[in-house]
PDB file of N, CA and C in Angstrom:
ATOM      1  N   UNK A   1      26.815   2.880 -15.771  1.00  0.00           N
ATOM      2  CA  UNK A   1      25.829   1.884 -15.380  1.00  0.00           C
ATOM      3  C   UNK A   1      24.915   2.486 -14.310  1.00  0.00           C
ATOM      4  N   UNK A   2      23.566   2.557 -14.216  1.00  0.00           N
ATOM      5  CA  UNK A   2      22.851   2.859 -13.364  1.00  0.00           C
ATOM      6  C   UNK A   2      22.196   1.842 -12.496  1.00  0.00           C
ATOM      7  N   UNK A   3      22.393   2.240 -11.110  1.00  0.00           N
ATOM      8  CA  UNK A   3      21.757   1.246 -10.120  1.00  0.00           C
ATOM      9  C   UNK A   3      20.341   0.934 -10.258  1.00  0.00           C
ATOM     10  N   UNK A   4      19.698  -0.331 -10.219  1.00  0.00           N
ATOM     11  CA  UNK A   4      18.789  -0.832 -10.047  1.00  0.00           C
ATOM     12  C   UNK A   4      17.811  -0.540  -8.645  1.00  0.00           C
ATOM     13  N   UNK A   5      16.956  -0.330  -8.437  1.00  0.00           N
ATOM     14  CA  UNK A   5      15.601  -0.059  -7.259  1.00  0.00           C
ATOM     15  C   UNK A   5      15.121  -1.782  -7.319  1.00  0.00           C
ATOM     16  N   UNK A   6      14.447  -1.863  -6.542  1.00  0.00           N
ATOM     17  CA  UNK A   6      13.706  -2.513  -6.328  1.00  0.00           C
ATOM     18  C   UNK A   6      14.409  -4.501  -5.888  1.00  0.00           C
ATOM     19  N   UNK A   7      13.342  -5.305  -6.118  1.00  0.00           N
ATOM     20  CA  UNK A   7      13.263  -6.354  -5.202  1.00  0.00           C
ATOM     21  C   UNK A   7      15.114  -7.188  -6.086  1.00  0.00           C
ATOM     22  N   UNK A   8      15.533  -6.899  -6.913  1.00  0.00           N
ATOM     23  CA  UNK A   8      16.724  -7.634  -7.609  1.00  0.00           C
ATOM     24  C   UNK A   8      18.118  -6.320  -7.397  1.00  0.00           C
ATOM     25  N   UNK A   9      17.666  -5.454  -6.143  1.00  0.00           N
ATOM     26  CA  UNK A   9      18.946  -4.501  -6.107  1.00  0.00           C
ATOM     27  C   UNK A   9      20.111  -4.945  -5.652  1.00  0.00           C
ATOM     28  N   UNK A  10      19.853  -5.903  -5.023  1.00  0.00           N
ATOM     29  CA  UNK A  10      21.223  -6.355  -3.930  1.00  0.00           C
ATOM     30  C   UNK A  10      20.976  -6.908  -2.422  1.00  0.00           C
ATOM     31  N   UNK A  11      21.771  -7.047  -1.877  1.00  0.00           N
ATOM     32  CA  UNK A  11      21.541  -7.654  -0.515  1.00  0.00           C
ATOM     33  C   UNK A  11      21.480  -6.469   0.431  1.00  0.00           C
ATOM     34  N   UNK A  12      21.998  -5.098  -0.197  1.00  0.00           N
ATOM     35  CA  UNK A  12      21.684  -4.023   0.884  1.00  0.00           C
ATOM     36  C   UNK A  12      20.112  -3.720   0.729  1.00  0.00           C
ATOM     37  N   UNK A  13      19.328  -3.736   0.081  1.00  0.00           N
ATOM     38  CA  UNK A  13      18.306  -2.663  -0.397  1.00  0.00           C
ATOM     39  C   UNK A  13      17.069  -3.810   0.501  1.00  0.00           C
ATOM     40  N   UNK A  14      16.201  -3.245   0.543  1.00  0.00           N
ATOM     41  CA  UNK A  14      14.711  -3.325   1.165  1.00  0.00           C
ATOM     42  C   UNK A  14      13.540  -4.263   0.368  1.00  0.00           C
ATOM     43  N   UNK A  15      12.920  -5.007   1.002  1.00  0.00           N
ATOM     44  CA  UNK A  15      11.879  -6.149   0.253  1.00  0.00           C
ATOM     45  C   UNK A  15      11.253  -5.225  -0.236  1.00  0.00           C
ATOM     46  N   UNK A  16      11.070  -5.075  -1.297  1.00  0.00           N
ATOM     47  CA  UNK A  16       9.693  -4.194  -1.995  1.00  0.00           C
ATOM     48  C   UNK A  16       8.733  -4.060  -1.349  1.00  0.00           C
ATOM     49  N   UNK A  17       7.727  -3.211  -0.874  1.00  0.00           N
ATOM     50  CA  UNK A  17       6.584  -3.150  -0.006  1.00  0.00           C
ATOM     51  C   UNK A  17       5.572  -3.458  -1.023  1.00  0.00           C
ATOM     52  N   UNK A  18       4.462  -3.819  -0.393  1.00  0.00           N
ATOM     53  CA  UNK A  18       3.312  -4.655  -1.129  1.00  0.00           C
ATOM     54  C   UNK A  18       2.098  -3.275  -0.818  1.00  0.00           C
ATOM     55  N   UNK A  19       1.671  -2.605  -1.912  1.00  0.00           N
ATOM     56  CA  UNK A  19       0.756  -1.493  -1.763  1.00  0.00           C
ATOM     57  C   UNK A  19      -0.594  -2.412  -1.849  1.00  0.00           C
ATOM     58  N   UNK A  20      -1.041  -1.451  -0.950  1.00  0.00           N
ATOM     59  CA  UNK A  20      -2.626  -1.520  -1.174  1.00  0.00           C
ATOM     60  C   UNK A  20      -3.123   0.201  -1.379  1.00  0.00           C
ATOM     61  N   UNK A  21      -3.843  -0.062  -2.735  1.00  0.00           N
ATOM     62  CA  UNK A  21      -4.893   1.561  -3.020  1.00  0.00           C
ATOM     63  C   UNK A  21      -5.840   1.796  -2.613  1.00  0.00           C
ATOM     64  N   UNK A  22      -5.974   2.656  -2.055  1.00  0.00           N
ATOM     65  CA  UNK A  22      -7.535   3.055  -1.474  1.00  0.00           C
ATOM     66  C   UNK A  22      -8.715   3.423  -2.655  1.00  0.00           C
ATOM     67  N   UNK A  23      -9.560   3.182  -2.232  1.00  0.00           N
ATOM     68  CA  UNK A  23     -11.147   3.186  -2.946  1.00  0.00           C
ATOM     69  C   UNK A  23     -10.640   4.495  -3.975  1.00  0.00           C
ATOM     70  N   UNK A  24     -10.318   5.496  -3.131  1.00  0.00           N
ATOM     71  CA  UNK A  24      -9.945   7.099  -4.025  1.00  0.00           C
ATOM     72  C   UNK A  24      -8.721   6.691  -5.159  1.00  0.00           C
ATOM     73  N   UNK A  25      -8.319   5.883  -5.312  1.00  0.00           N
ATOM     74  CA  UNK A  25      -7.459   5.835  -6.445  1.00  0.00           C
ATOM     75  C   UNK A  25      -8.053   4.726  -7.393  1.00  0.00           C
ATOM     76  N   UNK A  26      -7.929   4.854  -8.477  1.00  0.00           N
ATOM     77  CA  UNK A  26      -7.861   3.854  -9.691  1.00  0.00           C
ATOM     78  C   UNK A  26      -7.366   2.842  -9.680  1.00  0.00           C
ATOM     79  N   UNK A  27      -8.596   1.988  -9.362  1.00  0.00           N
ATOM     80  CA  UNK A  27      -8.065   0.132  -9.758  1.00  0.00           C
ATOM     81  C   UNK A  27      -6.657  -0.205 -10.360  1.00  0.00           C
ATOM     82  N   UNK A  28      -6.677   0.347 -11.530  1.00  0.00           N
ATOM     83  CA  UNK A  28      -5.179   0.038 -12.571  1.00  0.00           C
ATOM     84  C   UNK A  28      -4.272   0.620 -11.715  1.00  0.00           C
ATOM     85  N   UNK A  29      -4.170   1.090 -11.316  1.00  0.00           N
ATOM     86  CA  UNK A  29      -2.990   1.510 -10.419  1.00  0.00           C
ATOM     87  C   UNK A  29      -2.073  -0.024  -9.671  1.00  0.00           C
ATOM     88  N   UNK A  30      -2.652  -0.865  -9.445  1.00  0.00           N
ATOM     89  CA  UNK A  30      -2.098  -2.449  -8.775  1.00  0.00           C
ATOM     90  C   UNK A  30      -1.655  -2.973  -9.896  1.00  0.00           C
ATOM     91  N   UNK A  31      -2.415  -2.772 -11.291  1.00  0.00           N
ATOM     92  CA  UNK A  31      -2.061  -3.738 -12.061  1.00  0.00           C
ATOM     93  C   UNK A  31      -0.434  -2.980 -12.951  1.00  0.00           C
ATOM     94  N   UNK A  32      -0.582  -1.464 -13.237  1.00  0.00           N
ATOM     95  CA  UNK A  32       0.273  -0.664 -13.990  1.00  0.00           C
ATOM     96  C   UNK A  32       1.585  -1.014 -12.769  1.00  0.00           C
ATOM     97  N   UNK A  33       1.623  -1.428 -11.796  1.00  0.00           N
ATOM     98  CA  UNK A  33       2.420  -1.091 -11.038  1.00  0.00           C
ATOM     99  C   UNK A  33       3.416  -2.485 -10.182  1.00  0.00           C
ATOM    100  N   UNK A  34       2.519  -3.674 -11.121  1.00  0.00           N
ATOM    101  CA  UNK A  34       2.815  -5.073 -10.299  1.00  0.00           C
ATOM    102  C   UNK A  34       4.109  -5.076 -11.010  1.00  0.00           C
ATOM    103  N   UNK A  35       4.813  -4.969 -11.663  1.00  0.00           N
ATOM    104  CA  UNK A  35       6.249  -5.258 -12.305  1.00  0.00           C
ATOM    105  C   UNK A  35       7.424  -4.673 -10.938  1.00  0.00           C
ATOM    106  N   UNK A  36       6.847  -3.441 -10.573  1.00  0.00           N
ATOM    107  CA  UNK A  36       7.740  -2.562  -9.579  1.00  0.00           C
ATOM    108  C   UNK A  36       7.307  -3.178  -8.106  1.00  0.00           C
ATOM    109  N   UNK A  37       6.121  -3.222  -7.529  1.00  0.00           N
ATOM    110  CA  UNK A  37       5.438  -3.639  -6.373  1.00  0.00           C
ATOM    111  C   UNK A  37       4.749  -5.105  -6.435  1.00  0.00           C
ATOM    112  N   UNK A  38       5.518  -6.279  -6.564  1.00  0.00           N
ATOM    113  CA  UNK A  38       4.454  -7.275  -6.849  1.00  0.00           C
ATOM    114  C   UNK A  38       4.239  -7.862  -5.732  1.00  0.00           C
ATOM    115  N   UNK A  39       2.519  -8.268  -5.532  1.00  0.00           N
ATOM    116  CA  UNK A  39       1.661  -8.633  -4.279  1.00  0.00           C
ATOM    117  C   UNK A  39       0.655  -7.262  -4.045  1.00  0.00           C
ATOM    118  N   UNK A  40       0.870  -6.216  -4.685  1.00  0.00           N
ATOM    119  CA  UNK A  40      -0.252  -4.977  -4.745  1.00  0.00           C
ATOM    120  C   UNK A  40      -1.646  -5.117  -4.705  1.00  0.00           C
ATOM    121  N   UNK A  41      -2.297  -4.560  -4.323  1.00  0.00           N
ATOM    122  CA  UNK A  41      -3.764  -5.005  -4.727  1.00  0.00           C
ATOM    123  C   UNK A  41      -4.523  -3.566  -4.527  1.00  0.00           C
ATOM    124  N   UNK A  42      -6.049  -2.843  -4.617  1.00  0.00           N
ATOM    125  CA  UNK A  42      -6.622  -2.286  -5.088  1.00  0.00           C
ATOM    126  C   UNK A  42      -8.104  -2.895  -3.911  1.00  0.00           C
ATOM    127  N   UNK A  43      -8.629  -2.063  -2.860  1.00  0.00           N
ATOM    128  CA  UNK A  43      -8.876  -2.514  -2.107  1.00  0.00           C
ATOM    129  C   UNK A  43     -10.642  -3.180  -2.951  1.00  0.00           C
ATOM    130  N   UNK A  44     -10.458  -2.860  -3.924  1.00  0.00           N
ATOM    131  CA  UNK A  44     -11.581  -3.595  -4.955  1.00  0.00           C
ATOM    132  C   UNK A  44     -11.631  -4.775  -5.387  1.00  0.00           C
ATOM    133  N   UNK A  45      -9.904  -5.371  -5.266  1.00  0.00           N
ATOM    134  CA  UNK A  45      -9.808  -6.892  -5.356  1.00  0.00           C
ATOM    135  C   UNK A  45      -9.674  -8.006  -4.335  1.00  0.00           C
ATOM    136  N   UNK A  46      -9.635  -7.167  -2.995  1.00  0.00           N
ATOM    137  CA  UNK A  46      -9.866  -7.388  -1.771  1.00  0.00           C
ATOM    138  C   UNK A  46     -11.457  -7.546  -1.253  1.00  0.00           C
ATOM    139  N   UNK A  47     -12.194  -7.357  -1.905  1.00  0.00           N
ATOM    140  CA  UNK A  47     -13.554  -7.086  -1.169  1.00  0.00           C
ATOM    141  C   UNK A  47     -13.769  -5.855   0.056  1.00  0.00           C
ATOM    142  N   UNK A  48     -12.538  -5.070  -0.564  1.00  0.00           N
ATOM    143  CA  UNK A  48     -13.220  -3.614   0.468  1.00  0.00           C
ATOM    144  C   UNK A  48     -13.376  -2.497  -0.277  1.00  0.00           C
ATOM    145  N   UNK A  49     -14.356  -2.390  -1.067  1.00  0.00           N
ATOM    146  CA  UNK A  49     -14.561  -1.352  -2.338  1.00  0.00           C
ATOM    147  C   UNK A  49     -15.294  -0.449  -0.960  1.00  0.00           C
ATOM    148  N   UNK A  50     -16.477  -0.866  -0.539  1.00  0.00           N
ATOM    149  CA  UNK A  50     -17.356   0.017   0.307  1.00  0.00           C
ATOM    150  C   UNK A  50     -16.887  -0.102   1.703  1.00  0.00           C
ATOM    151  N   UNK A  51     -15.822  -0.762   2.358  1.00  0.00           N
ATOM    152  CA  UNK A  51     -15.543  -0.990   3.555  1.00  0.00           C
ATOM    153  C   UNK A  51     -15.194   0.383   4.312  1.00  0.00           C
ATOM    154  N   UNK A  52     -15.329   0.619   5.487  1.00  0.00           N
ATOM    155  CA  UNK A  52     -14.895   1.746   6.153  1.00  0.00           C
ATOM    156  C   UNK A  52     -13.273   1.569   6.578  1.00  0.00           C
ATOM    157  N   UNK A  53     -12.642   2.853   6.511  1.00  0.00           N
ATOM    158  CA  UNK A  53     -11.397   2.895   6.582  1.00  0.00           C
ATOM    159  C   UNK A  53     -10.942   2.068   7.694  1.00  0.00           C
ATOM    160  N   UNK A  54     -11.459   1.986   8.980  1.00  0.00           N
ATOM    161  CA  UNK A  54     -10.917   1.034  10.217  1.00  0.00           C
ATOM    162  C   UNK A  54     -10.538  -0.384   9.456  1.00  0.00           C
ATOM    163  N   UNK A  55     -11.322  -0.676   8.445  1.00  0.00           N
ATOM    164  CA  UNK A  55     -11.149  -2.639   8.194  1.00  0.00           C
ATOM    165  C   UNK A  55     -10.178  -2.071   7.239  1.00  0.00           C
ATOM    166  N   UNK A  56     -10.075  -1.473   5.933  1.00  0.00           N
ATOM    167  CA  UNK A  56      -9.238  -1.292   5.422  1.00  0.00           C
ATOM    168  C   UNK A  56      -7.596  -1.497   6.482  1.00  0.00           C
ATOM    169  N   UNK A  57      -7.460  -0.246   7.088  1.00  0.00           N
ATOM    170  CA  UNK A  57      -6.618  -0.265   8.289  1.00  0.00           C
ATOM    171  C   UNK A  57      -6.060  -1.365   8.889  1.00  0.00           C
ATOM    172  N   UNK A  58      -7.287  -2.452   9.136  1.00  0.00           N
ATOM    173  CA  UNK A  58      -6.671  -3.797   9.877  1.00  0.00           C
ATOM    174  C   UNK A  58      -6.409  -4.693   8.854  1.00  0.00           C
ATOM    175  N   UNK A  59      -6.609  -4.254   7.575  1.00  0.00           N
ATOM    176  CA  UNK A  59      -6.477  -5.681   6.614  1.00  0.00           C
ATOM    177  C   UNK A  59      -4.836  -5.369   6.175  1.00  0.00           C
ATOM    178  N   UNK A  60      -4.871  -4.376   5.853  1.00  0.00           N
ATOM    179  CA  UNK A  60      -3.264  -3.784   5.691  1.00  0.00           C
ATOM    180  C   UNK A  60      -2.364  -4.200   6.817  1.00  0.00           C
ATOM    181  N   UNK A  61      -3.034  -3.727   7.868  1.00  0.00           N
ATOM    182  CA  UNK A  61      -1.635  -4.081   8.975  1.00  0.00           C
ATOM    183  C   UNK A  61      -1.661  -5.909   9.049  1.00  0.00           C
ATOM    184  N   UNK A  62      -2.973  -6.288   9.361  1.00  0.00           N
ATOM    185  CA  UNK A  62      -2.846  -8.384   9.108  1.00  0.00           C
ATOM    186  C   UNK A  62      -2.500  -8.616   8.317  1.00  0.00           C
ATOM    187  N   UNK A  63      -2.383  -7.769   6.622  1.00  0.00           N
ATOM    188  CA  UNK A  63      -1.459  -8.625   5.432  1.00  0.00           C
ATOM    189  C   UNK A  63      -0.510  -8.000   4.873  1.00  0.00           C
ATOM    190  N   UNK A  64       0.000  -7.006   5.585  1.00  0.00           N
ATOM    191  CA  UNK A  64       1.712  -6.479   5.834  1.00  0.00           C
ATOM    192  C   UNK A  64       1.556  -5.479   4.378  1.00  0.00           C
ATOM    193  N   UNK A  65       0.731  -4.627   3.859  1.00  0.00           N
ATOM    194  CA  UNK A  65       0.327  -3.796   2.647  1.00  0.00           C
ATOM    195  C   UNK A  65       0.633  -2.089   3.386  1.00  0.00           C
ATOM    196  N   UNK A  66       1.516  -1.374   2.633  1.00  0.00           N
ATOM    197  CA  UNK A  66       1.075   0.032   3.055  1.00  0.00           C
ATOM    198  C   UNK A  66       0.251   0.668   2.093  1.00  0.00           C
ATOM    199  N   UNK A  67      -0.546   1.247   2.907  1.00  0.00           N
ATOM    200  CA  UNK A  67      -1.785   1.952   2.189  1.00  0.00           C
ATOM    201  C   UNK A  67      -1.403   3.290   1.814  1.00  0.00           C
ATOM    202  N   UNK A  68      -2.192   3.963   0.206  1.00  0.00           N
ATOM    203  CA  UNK A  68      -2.111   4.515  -0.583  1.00  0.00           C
ATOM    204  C   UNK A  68      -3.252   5.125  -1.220  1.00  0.00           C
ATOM    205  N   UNK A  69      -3.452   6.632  -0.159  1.00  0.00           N
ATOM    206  CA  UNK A  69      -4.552   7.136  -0.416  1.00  0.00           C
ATOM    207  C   UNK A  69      -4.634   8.484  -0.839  1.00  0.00           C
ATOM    208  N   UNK A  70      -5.717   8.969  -1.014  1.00  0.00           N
ATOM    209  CA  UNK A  70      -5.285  10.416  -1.028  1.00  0.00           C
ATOM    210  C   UNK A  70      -6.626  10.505  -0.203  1.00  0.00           C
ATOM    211  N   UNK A  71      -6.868   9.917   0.823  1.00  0.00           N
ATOM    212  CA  UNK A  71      -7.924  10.333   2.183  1.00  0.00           C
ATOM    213  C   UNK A  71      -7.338  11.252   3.329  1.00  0.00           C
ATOM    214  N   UNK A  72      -7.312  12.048   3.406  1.00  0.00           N
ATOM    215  CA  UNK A  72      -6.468  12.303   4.536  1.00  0.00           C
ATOM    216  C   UNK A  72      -6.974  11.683   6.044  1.00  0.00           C
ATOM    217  N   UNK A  73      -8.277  11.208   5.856  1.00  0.00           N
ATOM    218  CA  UNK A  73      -8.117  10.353   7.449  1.00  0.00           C
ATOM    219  C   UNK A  73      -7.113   9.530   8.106  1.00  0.00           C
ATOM    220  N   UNK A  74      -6.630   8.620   6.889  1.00  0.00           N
ATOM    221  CA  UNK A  74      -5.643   8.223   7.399  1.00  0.00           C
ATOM    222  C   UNK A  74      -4.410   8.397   8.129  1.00  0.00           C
ATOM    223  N   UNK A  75      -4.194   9.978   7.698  1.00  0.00           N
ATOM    224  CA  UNK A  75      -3.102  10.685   8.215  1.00  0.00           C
ATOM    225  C   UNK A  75      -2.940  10.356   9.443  1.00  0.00           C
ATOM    226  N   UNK A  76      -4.317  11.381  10.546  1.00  0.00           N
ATOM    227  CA  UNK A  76      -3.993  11.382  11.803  1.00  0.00           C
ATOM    228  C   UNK A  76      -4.135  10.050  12.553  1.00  0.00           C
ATOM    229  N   UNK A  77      -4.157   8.908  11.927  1.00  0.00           N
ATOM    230  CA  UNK A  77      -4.786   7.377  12.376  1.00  0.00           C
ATOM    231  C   UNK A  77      -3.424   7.051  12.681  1.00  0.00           C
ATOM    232  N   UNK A  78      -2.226   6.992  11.576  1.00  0.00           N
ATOM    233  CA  UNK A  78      -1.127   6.742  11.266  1.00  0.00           C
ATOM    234  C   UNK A  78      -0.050   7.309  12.498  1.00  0.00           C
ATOM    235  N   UNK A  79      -0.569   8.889  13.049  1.00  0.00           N
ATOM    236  CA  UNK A  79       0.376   9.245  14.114  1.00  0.00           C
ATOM    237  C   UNK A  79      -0.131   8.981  15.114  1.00  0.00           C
ATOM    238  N   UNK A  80      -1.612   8.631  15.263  1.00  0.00           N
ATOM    239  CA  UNK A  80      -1.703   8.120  17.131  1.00  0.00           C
ATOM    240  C   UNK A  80      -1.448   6.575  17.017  1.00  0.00           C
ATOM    241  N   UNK A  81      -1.385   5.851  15.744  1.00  0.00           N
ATOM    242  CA  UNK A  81      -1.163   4.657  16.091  1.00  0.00           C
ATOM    243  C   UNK A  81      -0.032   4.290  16.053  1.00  0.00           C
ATOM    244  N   UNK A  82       0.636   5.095  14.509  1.00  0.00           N
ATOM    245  CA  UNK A  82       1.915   4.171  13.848  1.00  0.00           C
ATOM    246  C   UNK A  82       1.959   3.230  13.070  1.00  0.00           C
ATOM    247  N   UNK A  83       2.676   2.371  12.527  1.00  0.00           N
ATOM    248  CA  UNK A  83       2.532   1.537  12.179  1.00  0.00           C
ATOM    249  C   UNK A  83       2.685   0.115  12.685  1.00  0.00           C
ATOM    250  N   UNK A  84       2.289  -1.070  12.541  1.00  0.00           N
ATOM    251  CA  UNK A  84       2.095  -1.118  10.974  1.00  0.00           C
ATOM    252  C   UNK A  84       0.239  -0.689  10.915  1.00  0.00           C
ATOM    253  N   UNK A  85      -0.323  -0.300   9.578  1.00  0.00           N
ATOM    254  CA  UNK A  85       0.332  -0.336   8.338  1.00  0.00           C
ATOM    255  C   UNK A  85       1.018   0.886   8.211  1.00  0.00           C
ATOM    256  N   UNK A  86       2.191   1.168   7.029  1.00  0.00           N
ATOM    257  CA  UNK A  86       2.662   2.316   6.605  1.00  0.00           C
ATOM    258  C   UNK A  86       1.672   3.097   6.235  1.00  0.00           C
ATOM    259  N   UNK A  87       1.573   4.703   6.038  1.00  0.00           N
ATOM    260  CA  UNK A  87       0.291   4.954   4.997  1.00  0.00           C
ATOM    261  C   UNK A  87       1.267   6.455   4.235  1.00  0.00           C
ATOM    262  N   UNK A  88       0.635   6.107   2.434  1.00  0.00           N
ATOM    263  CA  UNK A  88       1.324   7.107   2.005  1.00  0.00           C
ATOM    264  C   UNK A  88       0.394   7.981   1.349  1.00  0.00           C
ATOM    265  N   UNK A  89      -0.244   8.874   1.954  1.00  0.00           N
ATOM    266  CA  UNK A  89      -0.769   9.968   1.549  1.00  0.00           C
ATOM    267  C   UNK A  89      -0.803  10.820   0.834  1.00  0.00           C
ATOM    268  N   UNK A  90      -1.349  11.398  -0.634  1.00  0.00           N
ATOM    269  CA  UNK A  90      -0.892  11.959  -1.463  1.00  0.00           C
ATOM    270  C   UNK A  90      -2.220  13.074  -1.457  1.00  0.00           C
TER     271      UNK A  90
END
């Protein structure tokens, strides 16, 4: 039998985190991915397609989303601030 991931693992395991994608990734990415991450969004369904990374930044940390970019600005934002938000950099 193989263990289960995600939000039906058990009482040990972790609330699923709620992604948000940055502008640099593909819309479908929230939708291919709501079964595993549900509450995801695509900062295009948010109204921050053109927003600068700072609002991105505060909308994530005010609606509890770790961000998912392949910007590397975010990187050094992430170690002088921390979190929240998480940010996963690819």
């Amino acid at each position: 039998m193989t263990e289960r991931a995600g939000p039906d693992a058990g009482p040990a395991s972790h609330p699923t985190p709620r992604l948000l994608f940055d502008q640099n990734l593909a819309p479908a990415l929230a939708r291919r991915l709501a079964d595993l991450y549900p509450g995801s969004a695509h900062v295009r369904e948010l109204g921050l397609a053109a927003a600068d990374d700072e609002v991105s930044w505060a909308r994530a940390a005010a609606d509890g989303y770790v961000i998912v970019t392949k910007d590397d600005d975010f990187r050094p934002r992430s170690f002088l601030r921390g979190p929240p938000p998480r940010v996963v950099c690819g």
